[in-house]
C-alpha atoms as a PDB file:
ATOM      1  CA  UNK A   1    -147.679 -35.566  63.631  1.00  0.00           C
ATOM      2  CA  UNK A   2    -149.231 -36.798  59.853  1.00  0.00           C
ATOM      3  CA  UNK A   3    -152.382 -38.310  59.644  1.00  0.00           C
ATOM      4  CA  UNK A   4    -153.382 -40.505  57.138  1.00  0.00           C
ATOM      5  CA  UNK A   5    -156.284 -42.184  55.049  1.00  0.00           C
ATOM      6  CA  UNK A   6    -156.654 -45.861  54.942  1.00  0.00           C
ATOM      7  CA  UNK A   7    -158.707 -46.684  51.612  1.00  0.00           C
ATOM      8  CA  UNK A   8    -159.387 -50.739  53.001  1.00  0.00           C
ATOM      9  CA  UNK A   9    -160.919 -49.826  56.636  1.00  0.00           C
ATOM     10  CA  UNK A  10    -161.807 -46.412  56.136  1.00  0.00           C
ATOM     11  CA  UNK A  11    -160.370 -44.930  59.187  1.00  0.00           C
ATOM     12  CA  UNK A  12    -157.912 -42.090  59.875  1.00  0.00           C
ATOM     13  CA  UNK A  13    -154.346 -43.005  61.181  1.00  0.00           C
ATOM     14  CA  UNK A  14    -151.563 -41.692  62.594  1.00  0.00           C
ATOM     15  CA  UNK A  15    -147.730 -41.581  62.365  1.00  0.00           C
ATOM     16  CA  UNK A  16    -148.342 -44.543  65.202  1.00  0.00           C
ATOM     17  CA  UNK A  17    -150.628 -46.711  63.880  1.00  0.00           C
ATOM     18  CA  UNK A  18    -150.254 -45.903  60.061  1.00  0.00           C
ATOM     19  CA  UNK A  19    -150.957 -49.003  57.833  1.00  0.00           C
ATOM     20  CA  UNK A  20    -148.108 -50.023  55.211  1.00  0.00           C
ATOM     21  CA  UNK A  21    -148.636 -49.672  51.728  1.00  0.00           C
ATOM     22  CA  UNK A  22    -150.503 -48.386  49.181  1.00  0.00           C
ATOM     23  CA  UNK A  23    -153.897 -48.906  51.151  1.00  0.00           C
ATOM     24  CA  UNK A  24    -153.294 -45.406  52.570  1.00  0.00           C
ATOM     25  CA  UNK A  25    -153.649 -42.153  51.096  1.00  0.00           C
ATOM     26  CA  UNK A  26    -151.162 -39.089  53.151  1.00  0.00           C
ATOM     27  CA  UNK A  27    -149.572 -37.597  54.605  1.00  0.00           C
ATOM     28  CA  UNK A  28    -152.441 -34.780  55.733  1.00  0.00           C
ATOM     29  CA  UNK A  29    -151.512 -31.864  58.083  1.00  0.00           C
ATOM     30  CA  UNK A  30    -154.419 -32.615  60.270  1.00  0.00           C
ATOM     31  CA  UNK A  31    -157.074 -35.586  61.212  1.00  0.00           C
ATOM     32  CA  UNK A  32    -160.433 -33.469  59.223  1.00  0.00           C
ATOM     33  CA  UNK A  33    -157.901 -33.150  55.981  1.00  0.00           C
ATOM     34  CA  UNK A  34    -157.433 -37.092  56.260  1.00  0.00           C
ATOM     35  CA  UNK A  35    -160.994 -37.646  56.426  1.00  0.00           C
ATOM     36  CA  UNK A  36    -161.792 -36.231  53.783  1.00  0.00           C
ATOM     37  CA  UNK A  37    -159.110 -37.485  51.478  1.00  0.00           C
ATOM     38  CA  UNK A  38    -161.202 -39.325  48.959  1.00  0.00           C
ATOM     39  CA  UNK A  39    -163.336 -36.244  48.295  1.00  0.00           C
ATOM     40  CA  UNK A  40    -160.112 -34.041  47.419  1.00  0.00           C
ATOM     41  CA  UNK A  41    -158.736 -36.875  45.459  1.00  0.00           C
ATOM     42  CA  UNK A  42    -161.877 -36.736  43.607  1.00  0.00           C
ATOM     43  CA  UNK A  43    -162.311 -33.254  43.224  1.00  0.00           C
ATOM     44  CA  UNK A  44    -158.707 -33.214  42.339  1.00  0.00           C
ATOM     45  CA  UNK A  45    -159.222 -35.696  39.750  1.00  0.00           C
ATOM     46  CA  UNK A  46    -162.172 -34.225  38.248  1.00  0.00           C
ATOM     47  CA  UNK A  47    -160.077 -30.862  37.981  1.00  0.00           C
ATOM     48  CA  UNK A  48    -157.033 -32.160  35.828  1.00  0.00           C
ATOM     49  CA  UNK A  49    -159.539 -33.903  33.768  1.00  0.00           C
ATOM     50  CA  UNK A  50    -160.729 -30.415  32.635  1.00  0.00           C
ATOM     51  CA  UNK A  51    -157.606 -29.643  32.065  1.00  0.00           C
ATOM     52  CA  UNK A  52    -156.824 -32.511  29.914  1.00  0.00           C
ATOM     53  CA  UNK A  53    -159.533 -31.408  28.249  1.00  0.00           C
ATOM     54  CA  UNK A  54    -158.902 -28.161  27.853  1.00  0.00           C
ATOM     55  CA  UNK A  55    -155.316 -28.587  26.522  1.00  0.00           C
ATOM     56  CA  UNK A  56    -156.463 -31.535  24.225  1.00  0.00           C
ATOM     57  CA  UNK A  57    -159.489 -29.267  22.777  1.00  0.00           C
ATOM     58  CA  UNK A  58    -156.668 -26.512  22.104  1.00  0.00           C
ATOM     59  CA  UNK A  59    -154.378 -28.839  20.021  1.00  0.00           C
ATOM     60  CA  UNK A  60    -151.379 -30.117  20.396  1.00  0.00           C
ATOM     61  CA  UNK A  61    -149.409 -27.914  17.852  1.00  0.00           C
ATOM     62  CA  UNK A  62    -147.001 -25.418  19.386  1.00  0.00           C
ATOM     63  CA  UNK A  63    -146.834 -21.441  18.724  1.00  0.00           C
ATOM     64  CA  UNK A  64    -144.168 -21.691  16.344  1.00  0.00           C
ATOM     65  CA  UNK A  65    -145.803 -24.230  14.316  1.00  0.00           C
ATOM     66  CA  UNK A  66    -144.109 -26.953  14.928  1.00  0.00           C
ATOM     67  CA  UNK A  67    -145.887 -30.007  16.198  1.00  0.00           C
ATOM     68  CA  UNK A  68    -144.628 -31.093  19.530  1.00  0.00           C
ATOM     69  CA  UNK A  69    -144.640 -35.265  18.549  1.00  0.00           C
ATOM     70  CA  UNK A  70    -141.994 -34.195  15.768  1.00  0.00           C
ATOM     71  CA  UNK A  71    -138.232 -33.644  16.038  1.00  0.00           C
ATOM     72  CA  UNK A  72    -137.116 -30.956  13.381  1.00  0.00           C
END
């Protein structure tokens, strides 16, 4: 069985009463992973942020010189 988030009530739902649309987040292995869905969507979030960051701080030329917006 999947479990999954609704983001409108709040509540955890499964394969049964699952809400259609994009006002659930899933599906999650278990009932705690679906409860805490916002928090790893956040924490996800905040994670490939710093790698955005990270990759625009570093440039976005390639190793052979070449810049990667260019066709050669």
């Amino acid at each position: 069985m999947s479990y999954w988030y609704n983001v409108t009530s709040g509540q955890v739902e499964d394969d049964a009463s699952r809400s259609q649309g994009a006002q659930v987040m899933g599906p999650y292995e278990t009932r705690a992973e679906a409860a805490k869905a916002l928090y790893t969507a956040r924490e996800r979030t905040a994670k490939w942020d710093d790698e955005d960051r990270e990759w625009g701080a570093k440039g976005s030329s390639r190793a052979d010189g070449h810049d990667q917006d260019r066709e050669d």
